[in-house]
C-alpha atoms as a PDB file:
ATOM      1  CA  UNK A   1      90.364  96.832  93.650  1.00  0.00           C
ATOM      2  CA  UNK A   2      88.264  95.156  96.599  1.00  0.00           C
ATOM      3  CA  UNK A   3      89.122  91.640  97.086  1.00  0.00           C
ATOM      4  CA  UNK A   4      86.245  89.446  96.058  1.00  0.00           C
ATOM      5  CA  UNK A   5      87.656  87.004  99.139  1.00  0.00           C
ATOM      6  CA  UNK A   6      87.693  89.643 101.918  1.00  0.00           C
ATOM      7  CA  UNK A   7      85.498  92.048 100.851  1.00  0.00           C
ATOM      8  CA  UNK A   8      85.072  93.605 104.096  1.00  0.00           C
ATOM      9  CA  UNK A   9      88.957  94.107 105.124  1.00  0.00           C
ATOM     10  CA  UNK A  10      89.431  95.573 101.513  1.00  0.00           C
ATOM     11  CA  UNK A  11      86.569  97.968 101.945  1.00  0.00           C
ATOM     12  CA  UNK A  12      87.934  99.147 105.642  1.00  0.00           C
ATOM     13  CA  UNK A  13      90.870  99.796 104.102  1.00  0.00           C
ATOM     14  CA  UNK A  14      89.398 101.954 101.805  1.00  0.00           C
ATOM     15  CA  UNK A  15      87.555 104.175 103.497  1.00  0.00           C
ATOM     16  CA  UNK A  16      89.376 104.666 105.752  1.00  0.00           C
ATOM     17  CA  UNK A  17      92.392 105.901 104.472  1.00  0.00           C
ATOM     18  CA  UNK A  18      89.662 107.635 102.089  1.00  0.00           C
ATOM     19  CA  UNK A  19      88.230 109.286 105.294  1.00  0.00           C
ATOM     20  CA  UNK A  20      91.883 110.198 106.871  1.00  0.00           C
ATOM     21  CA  UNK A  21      93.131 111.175 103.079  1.00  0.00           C
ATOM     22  CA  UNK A  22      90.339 113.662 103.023  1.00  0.00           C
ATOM     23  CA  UNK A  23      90.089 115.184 107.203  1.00  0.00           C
ATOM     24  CA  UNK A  24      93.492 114.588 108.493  1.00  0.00           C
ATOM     25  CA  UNK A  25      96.523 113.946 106.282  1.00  0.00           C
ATOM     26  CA  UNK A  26      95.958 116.287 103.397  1.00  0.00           C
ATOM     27  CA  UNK A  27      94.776 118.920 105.756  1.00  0.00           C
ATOM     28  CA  UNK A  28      97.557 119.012 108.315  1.00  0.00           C
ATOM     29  CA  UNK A  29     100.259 118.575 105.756  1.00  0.00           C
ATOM     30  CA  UNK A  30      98.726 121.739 103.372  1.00  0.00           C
ATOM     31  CA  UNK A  31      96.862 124.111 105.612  1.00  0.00           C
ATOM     32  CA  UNK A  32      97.546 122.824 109.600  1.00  0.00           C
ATOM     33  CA  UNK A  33      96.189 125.856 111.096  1.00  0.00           C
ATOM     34  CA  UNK A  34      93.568 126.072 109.445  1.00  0.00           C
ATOM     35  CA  UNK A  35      92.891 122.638 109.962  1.00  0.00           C
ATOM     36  CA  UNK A  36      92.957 123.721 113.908  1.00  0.00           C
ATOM     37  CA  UNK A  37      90.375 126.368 113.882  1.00  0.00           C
ATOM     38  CA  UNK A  38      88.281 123.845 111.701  1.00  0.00           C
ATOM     39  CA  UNK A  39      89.025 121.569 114.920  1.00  0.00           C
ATOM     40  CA  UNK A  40      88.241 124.331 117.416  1.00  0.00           C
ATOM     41  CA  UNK A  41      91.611 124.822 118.497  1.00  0.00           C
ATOM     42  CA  UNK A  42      92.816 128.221 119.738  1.00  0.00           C
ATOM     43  CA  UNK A  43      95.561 129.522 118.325  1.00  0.00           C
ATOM     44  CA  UNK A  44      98.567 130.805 120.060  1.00  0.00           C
ATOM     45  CA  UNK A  45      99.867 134.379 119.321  1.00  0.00           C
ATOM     46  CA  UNK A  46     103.030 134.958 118.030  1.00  0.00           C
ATOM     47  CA  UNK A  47     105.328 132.589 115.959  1.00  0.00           C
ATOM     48  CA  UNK A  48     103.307 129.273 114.572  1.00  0.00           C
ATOM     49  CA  UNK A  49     106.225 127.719 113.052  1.00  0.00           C
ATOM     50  CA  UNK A  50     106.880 124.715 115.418  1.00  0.00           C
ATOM     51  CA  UNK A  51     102.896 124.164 115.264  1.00  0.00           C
ATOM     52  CA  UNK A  52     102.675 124.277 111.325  1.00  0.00           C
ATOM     53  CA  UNK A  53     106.570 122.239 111.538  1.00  0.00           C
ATOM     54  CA  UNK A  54     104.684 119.331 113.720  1.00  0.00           C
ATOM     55  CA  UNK A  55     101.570 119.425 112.039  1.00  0.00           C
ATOM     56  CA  UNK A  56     103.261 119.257 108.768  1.00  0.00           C
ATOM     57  CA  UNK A  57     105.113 116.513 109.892  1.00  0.00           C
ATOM     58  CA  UNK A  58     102.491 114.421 110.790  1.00  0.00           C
ATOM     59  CA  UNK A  59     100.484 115.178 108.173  1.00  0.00           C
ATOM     60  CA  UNK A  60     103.373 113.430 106.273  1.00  0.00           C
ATOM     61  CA  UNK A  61     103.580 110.716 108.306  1.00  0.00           C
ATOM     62  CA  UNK A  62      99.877 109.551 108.067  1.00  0.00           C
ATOM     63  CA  UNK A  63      99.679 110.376 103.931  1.00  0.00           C
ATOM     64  CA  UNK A  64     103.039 108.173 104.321  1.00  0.00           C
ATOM     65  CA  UNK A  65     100.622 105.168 106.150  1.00  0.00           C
ATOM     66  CA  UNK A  66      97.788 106.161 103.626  1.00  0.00           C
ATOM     67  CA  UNK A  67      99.947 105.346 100.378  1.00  0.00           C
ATOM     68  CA  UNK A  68     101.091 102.370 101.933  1.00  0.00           C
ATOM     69  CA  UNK A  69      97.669 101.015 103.201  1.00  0.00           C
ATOM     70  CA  UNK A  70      96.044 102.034  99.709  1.00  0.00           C
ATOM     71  CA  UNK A  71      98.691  99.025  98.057  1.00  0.00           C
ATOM     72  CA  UNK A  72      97.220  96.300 100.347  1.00  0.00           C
ATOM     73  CA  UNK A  73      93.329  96.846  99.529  1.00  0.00           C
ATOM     74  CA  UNK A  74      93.048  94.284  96.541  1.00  0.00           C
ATOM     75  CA  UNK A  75      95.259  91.740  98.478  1.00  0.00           C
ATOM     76  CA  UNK A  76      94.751  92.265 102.341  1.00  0.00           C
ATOM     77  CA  UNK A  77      94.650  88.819 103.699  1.00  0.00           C
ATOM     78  CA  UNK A  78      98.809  88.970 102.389  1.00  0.00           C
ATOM     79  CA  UNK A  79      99.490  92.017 104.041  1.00  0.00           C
ATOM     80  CA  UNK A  80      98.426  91.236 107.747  1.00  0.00           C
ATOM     81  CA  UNK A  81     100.645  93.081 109.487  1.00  0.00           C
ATOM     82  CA  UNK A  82      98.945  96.867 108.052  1.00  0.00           C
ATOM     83  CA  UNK A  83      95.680  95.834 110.469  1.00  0.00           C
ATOM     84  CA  UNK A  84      98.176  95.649 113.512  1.00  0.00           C
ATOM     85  CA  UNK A  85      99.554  99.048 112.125  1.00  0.00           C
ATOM     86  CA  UNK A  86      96.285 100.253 112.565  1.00  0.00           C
ATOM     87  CA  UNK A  87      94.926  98.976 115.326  1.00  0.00           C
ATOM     88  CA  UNK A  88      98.152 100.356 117.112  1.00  0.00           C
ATOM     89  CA  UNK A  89      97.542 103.715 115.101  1.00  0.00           C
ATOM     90  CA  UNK A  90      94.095 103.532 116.311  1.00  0.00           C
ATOM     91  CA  UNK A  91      94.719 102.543 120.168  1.00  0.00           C
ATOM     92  CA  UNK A  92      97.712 104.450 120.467  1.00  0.00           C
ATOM     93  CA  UNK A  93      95.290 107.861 119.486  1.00  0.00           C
ATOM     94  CA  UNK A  94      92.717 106.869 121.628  1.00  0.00           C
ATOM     95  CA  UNK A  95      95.086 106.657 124.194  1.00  0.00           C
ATOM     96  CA  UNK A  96      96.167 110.072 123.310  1.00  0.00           C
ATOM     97  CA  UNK A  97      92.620 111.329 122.584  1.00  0.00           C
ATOM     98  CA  UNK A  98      91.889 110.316 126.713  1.00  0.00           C
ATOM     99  CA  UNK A  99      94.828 111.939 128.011  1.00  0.00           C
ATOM    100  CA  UNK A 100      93.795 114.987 126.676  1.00  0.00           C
ATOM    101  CA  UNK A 101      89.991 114.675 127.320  1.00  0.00           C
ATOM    102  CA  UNK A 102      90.646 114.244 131.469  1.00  0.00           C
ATOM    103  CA  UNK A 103      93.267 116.684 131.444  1.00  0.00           C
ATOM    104  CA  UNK A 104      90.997 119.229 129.706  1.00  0.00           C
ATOM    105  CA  UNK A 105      93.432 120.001 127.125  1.00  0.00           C
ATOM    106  CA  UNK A 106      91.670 119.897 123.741  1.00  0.00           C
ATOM    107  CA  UNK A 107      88.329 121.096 122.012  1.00  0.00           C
ATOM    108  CA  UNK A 108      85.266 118.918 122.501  1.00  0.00           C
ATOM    109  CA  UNK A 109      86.075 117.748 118.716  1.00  0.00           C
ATOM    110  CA  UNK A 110      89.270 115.998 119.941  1.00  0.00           C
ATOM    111  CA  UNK A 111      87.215 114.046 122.646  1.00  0.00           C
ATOM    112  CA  UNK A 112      84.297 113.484 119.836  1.00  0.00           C
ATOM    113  CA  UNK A 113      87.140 111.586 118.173  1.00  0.00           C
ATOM    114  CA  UNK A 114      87.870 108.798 121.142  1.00  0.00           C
ATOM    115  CA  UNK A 115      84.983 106.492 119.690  1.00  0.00           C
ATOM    116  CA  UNK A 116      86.785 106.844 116.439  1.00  0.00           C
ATOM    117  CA  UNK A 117      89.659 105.962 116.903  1.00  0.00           C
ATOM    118  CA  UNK A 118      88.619 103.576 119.389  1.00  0.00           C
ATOM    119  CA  UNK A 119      86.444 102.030 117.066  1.00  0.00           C
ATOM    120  CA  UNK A 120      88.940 101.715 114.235  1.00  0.00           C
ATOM    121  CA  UNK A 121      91.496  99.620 116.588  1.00  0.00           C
ATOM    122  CA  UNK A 122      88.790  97.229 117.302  1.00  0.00           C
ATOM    123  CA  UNK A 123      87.888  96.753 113.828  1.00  0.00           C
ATOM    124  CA  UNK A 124      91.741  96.545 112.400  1.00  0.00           C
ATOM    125  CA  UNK A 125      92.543  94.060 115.151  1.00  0.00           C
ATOM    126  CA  UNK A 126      89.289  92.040 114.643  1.00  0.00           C
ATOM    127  CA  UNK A 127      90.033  91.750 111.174  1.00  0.00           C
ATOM    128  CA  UNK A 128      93.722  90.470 111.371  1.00  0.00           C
ATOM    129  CA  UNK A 129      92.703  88.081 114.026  1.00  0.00           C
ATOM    130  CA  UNK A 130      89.159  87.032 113.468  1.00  0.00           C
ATOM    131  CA  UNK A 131      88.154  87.947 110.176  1.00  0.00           C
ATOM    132  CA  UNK A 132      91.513  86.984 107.942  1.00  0.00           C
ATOM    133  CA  UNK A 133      93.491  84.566 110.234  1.00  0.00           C
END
């Protein structure tokens, strides 16, 4: 399954869809609030639905990127364009991730996450255009 060529681009891909798999997709798609509290978020009273609708749908969403990702591991020098998937993913979050950390909006697990997702943009990007180019 890892590619004997580009070992390390195989093995980034995965763990970490084994890593997202595991804390975020299967989570938010199955059990979103609890996944919150497990986050530290509070949650509001009265009707959840939109919240468990939106969490479910992401949830979806990233197991959607996972199964897709999880195809390109033995042959990821072919599939070049799933590290620029990520590395937006990944930039596009931290982005996210900041927004909420100024504005105060989000448990200190959220911000925890900013050199996460920060660092997994780097690496996807450094990858397509250092590693496998």
């Amino acid at each position: 399954m890892i590619n004997p060529d580009y070992p390390l681009a195989s093995w980034f891909l995965a763990l970490s869809t084994s890593l997202f798999l595991v804390v975020y997709a299967l989570p938010l798609l199955f059990v979103p609030l609890r996944w919150a509290r497990w986050f530290g978020w509070e949650l509001p009273t009265g009707n959840n639905d939109l919240t468990v609708y939106f969490a479910r749908c992401l949830g979806g969403l990233a197991l959607s990127v996972i199964i897709a990702v999880v195809q390109f591991i033995p042959d990821p020098k072919s599939h070049l364009v799933i590290f620029e998937l990520i590395g937006l993913i990944g930039g596009l979050m931290t982005a996210v991730h900041v927004w909420g950390a100024i504005r105060k909006q989000q448990p200190w697990t959220e911000t925890a996450e900013i050199p996460l997702y920060g660092a997994v943009c780097v690496a996807a990007l450094w990858l397509r255009y250092a590693s496998l180019s």
